[in-house]
Protein backbone atom coordinates (compact mmCIF):
# COMPACT_ATOMS: atom_id res chain seq x y z
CA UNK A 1 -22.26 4.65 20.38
CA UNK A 2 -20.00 6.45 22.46
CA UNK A 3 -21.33 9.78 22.43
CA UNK A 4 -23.51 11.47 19.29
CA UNK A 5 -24.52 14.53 18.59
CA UNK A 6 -27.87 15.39 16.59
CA UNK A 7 -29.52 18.47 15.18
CA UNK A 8 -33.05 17.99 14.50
CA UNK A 9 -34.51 20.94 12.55
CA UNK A 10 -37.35 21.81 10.70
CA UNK A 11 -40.00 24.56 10.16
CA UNK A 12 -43.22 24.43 12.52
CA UNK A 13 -45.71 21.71 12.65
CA UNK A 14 -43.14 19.26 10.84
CA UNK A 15 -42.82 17.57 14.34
CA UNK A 16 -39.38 18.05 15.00
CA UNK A 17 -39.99 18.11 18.67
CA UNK A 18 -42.29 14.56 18.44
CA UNK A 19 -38.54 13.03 16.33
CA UNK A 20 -37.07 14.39 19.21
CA UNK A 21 -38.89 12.54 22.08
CA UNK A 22 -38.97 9.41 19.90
CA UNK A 23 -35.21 9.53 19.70
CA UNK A 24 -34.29 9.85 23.02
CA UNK A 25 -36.87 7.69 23.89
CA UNK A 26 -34.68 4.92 21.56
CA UNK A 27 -31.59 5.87 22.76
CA UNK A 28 -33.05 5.90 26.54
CA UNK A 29 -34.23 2.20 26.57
CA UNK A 30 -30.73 1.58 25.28
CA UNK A 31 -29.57 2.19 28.38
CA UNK A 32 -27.88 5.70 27.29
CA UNK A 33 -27.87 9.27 28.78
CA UNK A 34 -29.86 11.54 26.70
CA UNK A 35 -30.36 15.66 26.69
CA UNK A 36 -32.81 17.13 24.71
CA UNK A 37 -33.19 21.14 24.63
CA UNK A 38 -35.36 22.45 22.28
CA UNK A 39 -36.22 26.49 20.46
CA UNK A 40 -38.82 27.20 19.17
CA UNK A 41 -38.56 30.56 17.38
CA UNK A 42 -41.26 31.22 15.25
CA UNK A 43 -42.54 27.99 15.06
CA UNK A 44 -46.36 28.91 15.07
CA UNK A 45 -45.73 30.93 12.20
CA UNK A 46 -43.93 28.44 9.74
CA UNK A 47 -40.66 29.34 11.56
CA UNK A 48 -37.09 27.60 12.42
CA UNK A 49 -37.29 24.99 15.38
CA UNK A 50 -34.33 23.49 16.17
CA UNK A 51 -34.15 20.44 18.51
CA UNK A 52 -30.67 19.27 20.06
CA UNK A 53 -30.14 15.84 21.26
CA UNK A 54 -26.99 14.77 22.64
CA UNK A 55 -26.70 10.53 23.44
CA UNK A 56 -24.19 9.00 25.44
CA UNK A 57 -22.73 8.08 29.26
CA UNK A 58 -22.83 10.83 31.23
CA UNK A 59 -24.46 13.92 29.17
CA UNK A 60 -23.91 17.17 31.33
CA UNK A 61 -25.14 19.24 28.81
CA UNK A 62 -27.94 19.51 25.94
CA UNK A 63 -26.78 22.18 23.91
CA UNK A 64 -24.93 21.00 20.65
CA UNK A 65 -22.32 24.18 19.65
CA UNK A 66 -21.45 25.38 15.91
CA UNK A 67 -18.93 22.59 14.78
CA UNK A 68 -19.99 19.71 17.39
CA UNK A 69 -23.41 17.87 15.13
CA UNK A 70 -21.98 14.43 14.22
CA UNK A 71 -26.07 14.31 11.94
CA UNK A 72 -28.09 17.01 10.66
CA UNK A 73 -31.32 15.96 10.77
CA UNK A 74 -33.37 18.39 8.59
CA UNK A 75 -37.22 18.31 7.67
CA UNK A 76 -36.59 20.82 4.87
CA UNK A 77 -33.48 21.89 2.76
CA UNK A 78 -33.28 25.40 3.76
CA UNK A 79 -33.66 24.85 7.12
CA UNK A 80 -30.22 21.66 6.34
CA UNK A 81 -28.27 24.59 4.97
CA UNK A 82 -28.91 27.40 7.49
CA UNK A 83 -27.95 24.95 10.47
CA UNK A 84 -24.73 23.24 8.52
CA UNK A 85 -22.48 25.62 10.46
CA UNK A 86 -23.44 23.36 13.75
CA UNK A 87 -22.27 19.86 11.58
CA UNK A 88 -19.01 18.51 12.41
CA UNK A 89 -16.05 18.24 9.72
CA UNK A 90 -16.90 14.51 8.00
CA UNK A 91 -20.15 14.77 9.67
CA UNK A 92 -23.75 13.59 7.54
CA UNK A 93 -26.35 15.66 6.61
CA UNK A 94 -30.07 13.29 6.41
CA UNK A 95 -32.32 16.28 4.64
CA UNK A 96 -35.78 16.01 2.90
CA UNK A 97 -35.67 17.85 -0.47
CA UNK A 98 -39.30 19.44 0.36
CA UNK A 99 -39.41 23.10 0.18
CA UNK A 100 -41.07 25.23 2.36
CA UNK A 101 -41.20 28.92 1.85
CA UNK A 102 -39.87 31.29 4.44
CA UNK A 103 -41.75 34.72 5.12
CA UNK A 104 -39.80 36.61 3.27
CA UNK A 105 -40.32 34.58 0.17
CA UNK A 106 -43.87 34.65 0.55
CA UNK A 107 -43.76 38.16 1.09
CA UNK A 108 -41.76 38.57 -1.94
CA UNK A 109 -39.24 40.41 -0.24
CA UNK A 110 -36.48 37.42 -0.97
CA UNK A 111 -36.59 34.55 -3.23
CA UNK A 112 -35.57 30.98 -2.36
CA UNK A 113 -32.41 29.75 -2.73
CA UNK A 114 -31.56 27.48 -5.57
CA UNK A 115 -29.63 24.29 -5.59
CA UNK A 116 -29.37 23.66 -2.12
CA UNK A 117 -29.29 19.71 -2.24
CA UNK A 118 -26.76 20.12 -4.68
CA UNK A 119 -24.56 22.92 -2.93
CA UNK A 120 -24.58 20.03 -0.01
CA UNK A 121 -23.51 17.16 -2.13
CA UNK A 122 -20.64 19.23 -3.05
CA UNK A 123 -19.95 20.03 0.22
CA UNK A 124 -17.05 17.56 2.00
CA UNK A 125 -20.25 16.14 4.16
CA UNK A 126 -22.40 12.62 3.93
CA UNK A 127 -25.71 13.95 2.40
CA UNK A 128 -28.46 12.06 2.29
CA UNK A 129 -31.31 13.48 0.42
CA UNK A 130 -35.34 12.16 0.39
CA UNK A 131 -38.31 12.76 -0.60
CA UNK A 132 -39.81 12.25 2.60
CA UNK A 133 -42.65 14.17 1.74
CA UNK A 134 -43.88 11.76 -1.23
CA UNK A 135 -42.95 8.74 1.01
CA UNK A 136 -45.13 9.86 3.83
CA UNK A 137 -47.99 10.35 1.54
CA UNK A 138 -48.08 7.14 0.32
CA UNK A 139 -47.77 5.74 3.62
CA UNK A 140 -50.99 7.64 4.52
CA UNK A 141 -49.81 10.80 5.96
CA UNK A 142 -48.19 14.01 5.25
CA UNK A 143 -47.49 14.48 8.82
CA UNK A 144 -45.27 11.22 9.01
CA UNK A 145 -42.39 12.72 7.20
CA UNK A 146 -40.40 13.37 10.30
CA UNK A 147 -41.31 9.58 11.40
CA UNK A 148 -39.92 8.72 7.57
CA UNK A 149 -36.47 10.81 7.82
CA UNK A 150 -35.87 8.88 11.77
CA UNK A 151 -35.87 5.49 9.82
CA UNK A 152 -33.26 6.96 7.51
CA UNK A 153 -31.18 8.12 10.55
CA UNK A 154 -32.35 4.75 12.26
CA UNK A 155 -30.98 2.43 9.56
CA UNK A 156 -27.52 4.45 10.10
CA UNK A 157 -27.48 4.29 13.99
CA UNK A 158 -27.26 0.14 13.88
CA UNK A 159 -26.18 0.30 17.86
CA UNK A 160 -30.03 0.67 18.66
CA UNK A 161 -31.69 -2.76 17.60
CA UNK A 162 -34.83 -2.21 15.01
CA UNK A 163 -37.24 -3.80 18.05
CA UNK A 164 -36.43 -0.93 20.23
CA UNK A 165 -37.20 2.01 17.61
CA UNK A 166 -40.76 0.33 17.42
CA UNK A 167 -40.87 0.38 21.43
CA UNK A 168 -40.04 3.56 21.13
CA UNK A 169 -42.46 4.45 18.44
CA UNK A 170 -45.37 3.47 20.86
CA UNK A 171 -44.11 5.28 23.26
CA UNK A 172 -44.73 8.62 21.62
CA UNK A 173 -47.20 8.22 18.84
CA UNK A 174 -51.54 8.10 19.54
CA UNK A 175 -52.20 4.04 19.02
CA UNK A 176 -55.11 5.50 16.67
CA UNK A 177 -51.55 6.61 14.76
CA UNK A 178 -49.00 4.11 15.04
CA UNK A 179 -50.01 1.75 11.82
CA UNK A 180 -49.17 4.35 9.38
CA UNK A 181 -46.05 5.72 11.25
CA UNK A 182 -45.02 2.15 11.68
CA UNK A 183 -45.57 2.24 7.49
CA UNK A 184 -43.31 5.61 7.23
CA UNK A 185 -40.65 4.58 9.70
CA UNK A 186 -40.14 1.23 7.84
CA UNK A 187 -40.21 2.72 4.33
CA UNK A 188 -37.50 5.12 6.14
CA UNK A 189 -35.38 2.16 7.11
CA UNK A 190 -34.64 1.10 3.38
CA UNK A 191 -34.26 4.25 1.76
């Protein structure tokens, strides 16, 4: 892993910011330099939060420009589509299908785009679609689909061993929490 670049996006509450620490704590114990910056936005409000994390030697800088994400990492599909600008030519898209409305779709003022998943498998990109949502569940929480969609992008980064994304696991989630992200992230792994 010589240097990688990694969107993390979502709406708020979907824990991109917890996929974020858990990441760079991976990628940390691996011995690598790692810069997170995060924005917020609207994020109390069901907004966009994007997270950027870059992983490598010598990291002088967090922020990941349009054109420069080697992975997408996106907790909903609108939220995969309105970042896709950032993703590098050839690079992978790892999106849960889950829909979550925007304001102005609640509102009524806009409807929700149609097809999206589709539109990106069309698209000269790796996607990777799941139903995180419906995994997490089943695993015991809703909240664990962010902990679901980092095994996905775990079993694809094989330069951090499996051992370490569990020491890293620890290191960010409440013990009272860990046996049913443990569950998510290793139903995540063999998607």
């Amino acid at each position: 892993m010589d240097g990688l670049n990694i969107l993390i996006v979502g709406v708020g509450g979907q824990g991109t910011l917890l996929a974020s620490k858990f990441l760079g704590a991976a990628a940390a114990l691996c011995g690598k330099d790692v810069k997170v910056s995060e924005v917020h936005g609207m994020s109390q409000r069901g907004g966009s939060v994007v997270t950027c994390v870059k992983i490598g030697q010598c990291i002088a800088s967090p922020i990941i420009d349009e054109g420069e994400a080697d992975v997408i990492l996106a907790f909903e599909q609108l939220e995969a589509m309105r970042w896709l600008p950032f993703l590098k030519k050839g690079g992978t898209v790892i999106t849960n299908i889950q829909k979550i409305n925007p304001m102005p779709v609640v509102s009524g003022a806009e409807k929700y785009p149609e097809h999206l998943i589709e539109i990106l498998r069309k698209s000269e990109i790796t996607t990777i679609a799941v139903d995180a949502l419906r995994i997490a569940e089943e695993c015991g929480s809703a909240k664990a689909v962010n902990v679901v969609l980092l095994g996905v992008l775990a079993s694809k980064l094989t330069e951090i061993p499996e051992s370490v994304w569990y020491e890293s696991l620890k290191s960010v989630i409440p013990a009272k929490l860990y046996e049913i992200n443990e569950k998510a992230f290793q139903k995540g792994l063999s998607v």
